[in-house]
ModelCIF file with pLDDT and N, C-alpha, C, O atoms, coordinates in Angstrom:
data_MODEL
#
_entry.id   MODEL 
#
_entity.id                         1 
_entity.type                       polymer 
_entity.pdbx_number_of_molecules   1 
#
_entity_poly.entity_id                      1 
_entity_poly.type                           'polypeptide(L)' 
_entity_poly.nstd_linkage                   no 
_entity_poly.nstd_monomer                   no 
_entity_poly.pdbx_seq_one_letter_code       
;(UNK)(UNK)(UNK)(UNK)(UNK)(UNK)(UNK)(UNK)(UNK)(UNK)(UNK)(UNK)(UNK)(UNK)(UNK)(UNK)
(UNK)(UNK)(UNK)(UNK)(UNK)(UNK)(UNK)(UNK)(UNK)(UNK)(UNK)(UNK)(UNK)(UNK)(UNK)(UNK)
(UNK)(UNK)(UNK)(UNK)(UNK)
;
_entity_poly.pdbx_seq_one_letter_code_can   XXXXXXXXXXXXXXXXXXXXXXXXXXXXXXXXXXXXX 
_entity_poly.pdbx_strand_id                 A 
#
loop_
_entity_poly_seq.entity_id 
_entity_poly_seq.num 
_entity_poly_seq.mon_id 
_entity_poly_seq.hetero 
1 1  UNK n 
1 2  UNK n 
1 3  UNK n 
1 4  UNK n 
1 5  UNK n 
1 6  UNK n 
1 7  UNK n 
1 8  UNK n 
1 9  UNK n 
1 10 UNK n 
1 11 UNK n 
1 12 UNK n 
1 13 UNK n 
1 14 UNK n 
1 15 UNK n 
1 16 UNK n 
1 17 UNK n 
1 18 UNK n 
1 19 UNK n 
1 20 UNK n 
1 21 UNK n 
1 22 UNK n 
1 23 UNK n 
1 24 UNK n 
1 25 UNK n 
1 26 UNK n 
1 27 UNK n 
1 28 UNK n 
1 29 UNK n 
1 30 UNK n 
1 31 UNK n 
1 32 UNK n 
1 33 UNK n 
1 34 UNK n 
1 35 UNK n 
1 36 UNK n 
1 37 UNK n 
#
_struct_asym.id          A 
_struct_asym.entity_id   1 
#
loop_
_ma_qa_metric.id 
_ma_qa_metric.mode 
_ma_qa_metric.name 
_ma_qa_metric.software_group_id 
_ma_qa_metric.type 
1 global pLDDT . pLDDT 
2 local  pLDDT . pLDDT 
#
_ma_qa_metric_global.metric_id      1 
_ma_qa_metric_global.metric_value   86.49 
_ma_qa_metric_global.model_id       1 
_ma_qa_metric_global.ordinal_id     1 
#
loop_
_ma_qa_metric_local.label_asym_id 
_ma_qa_metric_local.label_comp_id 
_ma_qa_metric_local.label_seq_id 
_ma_qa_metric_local.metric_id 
_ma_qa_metric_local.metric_value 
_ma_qa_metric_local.model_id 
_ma_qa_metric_local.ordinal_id 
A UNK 1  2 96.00 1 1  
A UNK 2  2 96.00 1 2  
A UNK 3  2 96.00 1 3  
A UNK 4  2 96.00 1 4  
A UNK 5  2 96.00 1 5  
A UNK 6  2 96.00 1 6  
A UNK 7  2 96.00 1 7  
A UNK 8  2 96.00 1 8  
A UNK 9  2 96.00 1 9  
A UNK 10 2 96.00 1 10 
A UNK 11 2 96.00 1 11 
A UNK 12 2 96.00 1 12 
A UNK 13 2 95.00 1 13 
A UNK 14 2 95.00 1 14 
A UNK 15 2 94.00 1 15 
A UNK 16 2 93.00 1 16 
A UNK 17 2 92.00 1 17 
A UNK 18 2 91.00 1 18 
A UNK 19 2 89.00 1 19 
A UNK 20 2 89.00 1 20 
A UNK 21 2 89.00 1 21 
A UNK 22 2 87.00 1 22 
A UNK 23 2 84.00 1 23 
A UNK 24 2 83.00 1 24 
A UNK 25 2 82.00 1 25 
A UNK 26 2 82.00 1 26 
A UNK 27 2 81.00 1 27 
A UNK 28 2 78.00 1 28 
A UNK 29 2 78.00 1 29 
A UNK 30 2 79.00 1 30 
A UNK 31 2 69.00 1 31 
A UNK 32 2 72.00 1 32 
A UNK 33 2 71.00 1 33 
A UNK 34 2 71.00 1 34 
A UNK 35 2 70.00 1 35 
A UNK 36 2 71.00 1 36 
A UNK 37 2 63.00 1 37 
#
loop_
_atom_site.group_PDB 
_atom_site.id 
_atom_site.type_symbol 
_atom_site.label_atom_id 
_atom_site.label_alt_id 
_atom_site.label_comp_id 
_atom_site.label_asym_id 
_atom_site.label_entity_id 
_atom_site.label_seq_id 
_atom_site.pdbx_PDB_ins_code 
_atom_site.Cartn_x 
_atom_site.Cartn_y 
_atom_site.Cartn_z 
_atom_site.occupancy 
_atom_site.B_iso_or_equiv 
_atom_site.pdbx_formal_charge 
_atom_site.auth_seq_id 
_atom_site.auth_comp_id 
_atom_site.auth_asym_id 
_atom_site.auth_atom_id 
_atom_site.pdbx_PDB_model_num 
ATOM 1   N N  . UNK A 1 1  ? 13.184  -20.295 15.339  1.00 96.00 ? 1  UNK A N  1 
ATOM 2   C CA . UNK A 1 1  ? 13.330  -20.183 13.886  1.00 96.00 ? 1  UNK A CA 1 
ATOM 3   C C  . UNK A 1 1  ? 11.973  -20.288 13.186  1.00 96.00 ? 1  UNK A C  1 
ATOM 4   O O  . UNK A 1 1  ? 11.738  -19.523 12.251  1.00 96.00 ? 1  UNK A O  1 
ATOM 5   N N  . UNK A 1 2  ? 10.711  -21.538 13.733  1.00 96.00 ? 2  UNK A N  1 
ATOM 6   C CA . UNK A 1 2  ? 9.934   -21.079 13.035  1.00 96.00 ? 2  UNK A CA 1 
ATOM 7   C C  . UNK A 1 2  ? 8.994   -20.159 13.078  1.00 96.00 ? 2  UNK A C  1 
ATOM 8   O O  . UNK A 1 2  ? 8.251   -19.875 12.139  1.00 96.00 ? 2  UNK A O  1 
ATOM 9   N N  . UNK A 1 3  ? 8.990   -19.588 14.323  1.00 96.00 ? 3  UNK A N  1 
ATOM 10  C CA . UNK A 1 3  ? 8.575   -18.298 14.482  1.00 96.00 ? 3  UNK A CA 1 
ATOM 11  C C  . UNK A 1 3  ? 8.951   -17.181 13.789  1.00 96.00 ? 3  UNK A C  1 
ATOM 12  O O  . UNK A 1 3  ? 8.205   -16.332 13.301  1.00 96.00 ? 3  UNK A O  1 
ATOM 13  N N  . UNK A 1 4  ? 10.142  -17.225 13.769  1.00 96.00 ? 4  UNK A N  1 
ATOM 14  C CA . UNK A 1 4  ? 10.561  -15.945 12.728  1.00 96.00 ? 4  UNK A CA 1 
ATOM 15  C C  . UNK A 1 4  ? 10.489  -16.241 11.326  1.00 96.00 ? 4  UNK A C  1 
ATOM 16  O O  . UNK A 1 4  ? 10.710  -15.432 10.425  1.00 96.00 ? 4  UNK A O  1 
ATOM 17  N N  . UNK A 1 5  ? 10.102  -17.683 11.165  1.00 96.00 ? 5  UNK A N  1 
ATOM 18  C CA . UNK A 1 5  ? 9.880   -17.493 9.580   1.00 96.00 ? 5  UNK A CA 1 
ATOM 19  C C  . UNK A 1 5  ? 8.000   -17.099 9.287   1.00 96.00 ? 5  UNK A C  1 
ATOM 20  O O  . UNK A 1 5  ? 7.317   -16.688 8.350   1.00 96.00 ? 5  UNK A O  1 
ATOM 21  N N  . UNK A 1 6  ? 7.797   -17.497 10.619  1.00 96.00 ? 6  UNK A N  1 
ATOM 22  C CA . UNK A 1 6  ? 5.566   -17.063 10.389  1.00 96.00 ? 6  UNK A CA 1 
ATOM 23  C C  . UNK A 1 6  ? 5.941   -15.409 10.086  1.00 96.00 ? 6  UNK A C  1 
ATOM 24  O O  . UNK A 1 6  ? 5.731   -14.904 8.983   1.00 96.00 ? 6  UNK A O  1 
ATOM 25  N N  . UNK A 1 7  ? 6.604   -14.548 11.392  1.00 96.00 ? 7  UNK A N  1 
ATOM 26  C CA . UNK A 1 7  ? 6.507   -13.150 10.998  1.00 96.00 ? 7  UNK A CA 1 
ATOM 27  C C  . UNK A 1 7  ? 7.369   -12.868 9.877   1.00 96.00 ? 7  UNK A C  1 
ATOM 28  O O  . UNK A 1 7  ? 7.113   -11.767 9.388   1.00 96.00 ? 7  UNK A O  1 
ATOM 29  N N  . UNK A 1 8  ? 8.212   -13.429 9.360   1.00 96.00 ? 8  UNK A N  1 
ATOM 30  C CA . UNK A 1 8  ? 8.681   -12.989 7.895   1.00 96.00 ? 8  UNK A CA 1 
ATOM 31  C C  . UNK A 1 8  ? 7.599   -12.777 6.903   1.00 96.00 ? 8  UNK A C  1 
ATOM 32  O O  . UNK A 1 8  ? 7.409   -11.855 6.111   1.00 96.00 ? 8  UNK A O  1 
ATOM 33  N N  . UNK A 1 9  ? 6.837   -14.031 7.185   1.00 96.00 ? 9  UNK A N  1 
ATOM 34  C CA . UNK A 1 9  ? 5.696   -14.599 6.153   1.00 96.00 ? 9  UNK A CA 1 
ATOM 35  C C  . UNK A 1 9  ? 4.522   -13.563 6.411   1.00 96.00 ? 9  UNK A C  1 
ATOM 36  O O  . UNK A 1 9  ? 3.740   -13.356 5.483   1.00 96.00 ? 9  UNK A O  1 
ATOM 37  N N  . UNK A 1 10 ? 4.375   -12.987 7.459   1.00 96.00 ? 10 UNK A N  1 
ATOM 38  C CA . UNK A 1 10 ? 3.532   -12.552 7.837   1.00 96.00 ? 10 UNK A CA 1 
ATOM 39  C C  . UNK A 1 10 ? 3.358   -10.489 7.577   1.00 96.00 ? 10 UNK A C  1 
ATOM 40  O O  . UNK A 1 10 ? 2.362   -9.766  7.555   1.00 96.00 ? 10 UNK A O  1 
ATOM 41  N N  . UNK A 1 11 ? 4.564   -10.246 7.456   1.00 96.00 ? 11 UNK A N  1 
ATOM 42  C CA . UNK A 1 11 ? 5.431   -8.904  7.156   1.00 96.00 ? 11 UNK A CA 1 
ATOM 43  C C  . UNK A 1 11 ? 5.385   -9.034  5.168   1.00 96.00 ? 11 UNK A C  1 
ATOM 44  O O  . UNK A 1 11 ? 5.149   -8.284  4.221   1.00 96.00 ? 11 UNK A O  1 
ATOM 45  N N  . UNK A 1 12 ? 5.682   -10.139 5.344   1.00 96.00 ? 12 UNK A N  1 
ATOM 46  C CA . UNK A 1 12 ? 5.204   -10.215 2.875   1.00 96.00 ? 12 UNK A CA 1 
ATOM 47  C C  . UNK A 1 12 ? 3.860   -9.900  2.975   1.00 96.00 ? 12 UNK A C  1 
ATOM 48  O O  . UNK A 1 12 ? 3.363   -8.962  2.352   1.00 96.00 ? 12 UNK A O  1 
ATOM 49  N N  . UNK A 1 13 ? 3.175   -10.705 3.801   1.00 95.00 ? 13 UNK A N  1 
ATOM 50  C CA . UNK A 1 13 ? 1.644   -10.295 2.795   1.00 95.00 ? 13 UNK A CA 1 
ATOM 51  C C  . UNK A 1 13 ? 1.558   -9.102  3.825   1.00 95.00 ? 13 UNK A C  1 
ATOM 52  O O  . UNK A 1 13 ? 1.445   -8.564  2.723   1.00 95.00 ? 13 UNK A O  1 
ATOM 53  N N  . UNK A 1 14 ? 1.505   -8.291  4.652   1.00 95.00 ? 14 UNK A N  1 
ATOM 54  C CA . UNK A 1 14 ? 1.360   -7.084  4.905   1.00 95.00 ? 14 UNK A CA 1 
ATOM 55  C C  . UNK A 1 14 ? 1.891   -6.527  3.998   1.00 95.00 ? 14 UNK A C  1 
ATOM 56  O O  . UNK A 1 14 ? 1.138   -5.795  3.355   1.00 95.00 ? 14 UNK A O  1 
ATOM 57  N N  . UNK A 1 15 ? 3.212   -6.591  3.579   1.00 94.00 ? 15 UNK A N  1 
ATOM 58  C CA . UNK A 1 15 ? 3.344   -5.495  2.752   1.00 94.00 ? 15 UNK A CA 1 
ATOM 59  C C  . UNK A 1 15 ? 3.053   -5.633  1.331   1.00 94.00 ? 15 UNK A C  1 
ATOM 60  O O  . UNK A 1 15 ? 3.402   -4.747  0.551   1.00 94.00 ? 15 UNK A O  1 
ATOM 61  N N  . UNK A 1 16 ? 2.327   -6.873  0.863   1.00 93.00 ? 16 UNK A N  1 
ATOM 62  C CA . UNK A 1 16 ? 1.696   -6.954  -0.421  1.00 93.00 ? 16 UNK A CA 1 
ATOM 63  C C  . UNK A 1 16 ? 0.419   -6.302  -0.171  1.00 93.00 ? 16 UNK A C  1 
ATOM 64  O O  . UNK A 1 16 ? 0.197   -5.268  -0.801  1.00 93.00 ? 16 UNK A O  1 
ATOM 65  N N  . UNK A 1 17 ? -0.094  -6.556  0.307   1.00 92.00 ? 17 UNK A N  1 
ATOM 66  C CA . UNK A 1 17 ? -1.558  -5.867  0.969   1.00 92.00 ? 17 UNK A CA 1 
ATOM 67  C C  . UNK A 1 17 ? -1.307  -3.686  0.827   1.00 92.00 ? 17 UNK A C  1 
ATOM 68  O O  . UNK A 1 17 ? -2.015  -2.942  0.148   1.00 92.00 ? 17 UNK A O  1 
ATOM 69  N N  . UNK A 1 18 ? 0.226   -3.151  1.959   1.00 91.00 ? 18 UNK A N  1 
ATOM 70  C CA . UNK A 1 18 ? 0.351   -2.057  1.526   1.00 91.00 ? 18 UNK A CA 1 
ATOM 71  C C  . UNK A 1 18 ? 0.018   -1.862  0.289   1.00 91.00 ? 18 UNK A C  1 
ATOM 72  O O  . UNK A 1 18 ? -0.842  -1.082  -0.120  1.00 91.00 ? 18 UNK A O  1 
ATOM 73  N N  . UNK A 1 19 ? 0.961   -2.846  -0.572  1.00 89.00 ? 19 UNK A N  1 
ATOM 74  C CA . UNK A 1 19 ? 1.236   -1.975  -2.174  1.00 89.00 ? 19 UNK A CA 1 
ATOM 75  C C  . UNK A 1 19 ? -0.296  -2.567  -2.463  1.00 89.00 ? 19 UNK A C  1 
ATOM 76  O O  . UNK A 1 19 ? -0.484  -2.033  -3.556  1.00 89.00 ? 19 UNK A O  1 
ATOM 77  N N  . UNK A 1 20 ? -1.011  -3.012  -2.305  1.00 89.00 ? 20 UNK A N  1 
ATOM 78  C CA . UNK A 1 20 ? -2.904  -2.942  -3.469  1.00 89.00 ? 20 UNK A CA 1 
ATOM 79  C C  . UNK A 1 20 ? -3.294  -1.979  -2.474  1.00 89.00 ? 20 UNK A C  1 
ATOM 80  O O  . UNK A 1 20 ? -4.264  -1.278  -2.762  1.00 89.00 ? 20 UNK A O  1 
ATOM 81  N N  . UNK A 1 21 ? -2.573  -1.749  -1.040  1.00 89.00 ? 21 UNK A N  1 
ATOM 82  C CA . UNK A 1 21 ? -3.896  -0.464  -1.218  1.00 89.00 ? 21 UNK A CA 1 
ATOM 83  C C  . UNK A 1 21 ? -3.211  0.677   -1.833  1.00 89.00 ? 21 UNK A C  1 
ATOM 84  O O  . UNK A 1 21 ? -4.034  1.532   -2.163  1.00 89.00 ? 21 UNK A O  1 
ATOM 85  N N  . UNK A 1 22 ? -2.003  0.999   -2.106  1.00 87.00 ? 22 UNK A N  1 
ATOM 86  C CA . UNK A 1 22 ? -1.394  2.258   -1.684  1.00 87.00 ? 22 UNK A CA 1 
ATOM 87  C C  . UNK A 1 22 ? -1.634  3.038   -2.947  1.00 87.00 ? 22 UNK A C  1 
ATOM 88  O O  . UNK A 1 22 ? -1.893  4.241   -2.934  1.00 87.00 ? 22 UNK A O  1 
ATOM 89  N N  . UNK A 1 23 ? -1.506  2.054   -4.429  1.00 84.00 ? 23 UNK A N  1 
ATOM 90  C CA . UNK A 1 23 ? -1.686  2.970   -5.893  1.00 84.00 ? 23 UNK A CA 1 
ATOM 91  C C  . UNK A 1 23 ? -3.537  3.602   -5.699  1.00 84.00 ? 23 UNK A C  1 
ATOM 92  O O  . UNK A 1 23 ? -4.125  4.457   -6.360  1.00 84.00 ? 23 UNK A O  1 
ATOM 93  N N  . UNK A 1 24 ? -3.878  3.014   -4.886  1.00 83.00 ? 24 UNK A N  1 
ATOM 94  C CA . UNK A 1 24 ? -5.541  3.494   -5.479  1.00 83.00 ? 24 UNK A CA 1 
ATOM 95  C C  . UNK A 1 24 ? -5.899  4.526   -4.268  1.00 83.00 ? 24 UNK A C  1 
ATOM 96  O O  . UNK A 1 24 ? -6.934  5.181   -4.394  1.00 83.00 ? 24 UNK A O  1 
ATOM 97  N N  . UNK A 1 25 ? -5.086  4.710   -3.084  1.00 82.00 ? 25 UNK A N  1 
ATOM 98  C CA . UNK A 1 25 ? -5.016  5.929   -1.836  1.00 82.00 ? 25 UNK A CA 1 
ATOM 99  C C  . UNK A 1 25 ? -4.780  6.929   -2.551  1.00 82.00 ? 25 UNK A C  1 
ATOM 100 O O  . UNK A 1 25 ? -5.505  7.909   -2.718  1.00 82.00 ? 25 UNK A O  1 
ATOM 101 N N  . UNK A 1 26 ? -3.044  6.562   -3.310  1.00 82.00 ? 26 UNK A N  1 
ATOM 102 C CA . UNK A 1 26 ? -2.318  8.100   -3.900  1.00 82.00 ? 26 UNK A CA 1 
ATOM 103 C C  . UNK A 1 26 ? -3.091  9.026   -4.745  1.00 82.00 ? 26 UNK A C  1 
ATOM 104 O O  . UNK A 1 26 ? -3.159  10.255  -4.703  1.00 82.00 ? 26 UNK A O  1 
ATOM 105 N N  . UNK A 1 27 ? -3.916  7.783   -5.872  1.00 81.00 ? 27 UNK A N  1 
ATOM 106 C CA . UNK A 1 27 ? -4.491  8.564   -6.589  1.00 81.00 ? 27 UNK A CA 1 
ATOM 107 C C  . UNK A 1 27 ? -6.081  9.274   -5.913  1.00 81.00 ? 27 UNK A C  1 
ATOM 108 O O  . UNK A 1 27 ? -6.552  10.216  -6.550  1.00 81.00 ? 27 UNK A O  1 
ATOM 109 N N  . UNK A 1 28 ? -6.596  8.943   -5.051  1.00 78.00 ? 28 UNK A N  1 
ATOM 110 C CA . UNK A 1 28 ? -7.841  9.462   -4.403  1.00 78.00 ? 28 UNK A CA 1 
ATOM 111 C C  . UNK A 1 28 ? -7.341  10.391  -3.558  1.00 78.00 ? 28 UNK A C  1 
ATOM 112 O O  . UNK A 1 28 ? -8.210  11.114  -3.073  1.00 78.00 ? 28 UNK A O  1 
ATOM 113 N N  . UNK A 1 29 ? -5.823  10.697  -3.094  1.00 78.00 ? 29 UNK A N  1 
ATOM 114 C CA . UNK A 1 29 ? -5.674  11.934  -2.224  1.00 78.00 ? 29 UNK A CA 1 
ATOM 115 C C  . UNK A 1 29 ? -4.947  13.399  -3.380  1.00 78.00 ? 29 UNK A C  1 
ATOM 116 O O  . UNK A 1 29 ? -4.789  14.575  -3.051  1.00 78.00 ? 29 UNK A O  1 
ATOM 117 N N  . UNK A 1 30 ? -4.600  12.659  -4.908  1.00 79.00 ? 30 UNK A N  1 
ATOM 118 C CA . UNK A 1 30 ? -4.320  13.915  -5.425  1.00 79.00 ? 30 UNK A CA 1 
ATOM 119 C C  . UNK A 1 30 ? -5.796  14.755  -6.091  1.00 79.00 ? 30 UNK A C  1 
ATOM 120 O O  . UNK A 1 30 ? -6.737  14.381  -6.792  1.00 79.00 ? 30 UNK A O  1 
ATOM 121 N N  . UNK A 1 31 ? -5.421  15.999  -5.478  1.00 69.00 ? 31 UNK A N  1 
ATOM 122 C CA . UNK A 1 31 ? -5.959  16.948  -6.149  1.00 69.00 ? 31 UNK A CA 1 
ATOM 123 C C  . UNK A 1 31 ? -5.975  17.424  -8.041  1.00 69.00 ? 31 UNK A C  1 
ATOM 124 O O  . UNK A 1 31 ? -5.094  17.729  -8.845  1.00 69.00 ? 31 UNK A O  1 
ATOM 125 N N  . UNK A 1 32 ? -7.459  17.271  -8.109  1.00 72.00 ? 32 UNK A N  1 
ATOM 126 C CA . UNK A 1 32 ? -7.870  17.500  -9.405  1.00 72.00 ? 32 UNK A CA 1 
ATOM 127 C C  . UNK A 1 32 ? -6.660  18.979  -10.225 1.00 72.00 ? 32 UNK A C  1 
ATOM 128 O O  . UNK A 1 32 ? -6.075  19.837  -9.563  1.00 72.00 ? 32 UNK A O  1 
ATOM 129 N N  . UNK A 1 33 ? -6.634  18.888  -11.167 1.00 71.00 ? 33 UNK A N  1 
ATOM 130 C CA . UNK A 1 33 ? -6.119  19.830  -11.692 1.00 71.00 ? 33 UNK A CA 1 
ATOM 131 C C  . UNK A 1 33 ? -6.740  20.845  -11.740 1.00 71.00 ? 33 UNK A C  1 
ATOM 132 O O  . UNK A 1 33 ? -7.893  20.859  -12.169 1.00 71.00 ? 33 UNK A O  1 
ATOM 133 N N  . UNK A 1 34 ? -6.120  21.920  -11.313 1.00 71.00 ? 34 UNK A N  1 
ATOM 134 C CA . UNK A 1 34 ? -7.041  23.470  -11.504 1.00 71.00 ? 34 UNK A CA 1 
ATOM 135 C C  . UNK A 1 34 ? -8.054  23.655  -12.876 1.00 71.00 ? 34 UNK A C  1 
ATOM 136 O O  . UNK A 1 34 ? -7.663  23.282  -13.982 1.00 71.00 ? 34 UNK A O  1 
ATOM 137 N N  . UNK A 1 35 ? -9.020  24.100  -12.728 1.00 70.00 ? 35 UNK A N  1 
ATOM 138 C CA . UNK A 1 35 ? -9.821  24.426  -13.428 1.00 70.00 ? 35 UNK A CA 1 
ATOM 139 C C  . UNK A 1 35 ? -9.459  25.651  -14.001 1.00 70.00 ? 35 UNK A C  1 
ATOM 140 O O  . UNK A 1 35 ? -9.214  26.633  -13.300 1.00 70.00 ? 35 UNK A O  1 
ATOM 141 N N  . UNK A 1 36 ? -9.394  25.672  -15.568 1.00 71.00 ? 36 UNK A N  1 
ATOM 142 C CA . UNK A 1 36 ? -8.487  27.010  -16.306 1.00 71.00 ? 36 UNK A CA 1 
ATOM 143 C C  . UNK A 1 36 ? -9.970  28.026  -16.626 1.00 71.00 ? 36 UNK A C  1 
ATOM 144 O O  . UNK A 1 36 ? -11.117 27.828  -17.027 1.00 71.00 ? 36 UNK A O  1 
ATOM 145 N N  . UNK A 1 37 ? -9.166  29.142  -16.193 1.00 63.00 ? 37 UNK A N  1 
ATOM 146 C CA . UNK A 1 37 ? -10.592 29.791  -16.762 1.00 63.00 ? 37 UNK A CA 1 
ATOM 147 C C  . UNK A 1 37 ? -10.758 30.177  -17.805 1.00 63.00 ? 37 UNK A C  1 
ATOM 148 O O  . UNK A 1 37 ? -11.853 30.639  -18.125 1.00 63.00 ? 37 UNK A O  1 
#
């Protein structure tokens, strides 16, 4: 049991960690808006 509560604990801050990196990835992999001529 307290093993599975370290990897519970351990699976939150991984996936708090995902979400700060993930808003500032999405926006560095979209493509600029076309340039109008």
């Amino acid at each position: 049991n307290k093993r599975t509560d370290e990897v519970k604990e351990e699976m939150k801050e991984f996936k708090q960690e995902m979400d700060e990196i993930k808003t500032p990835l999405i926006q560095a992999l979209r493509l600029p808006p076309p340039a109008q001529p």
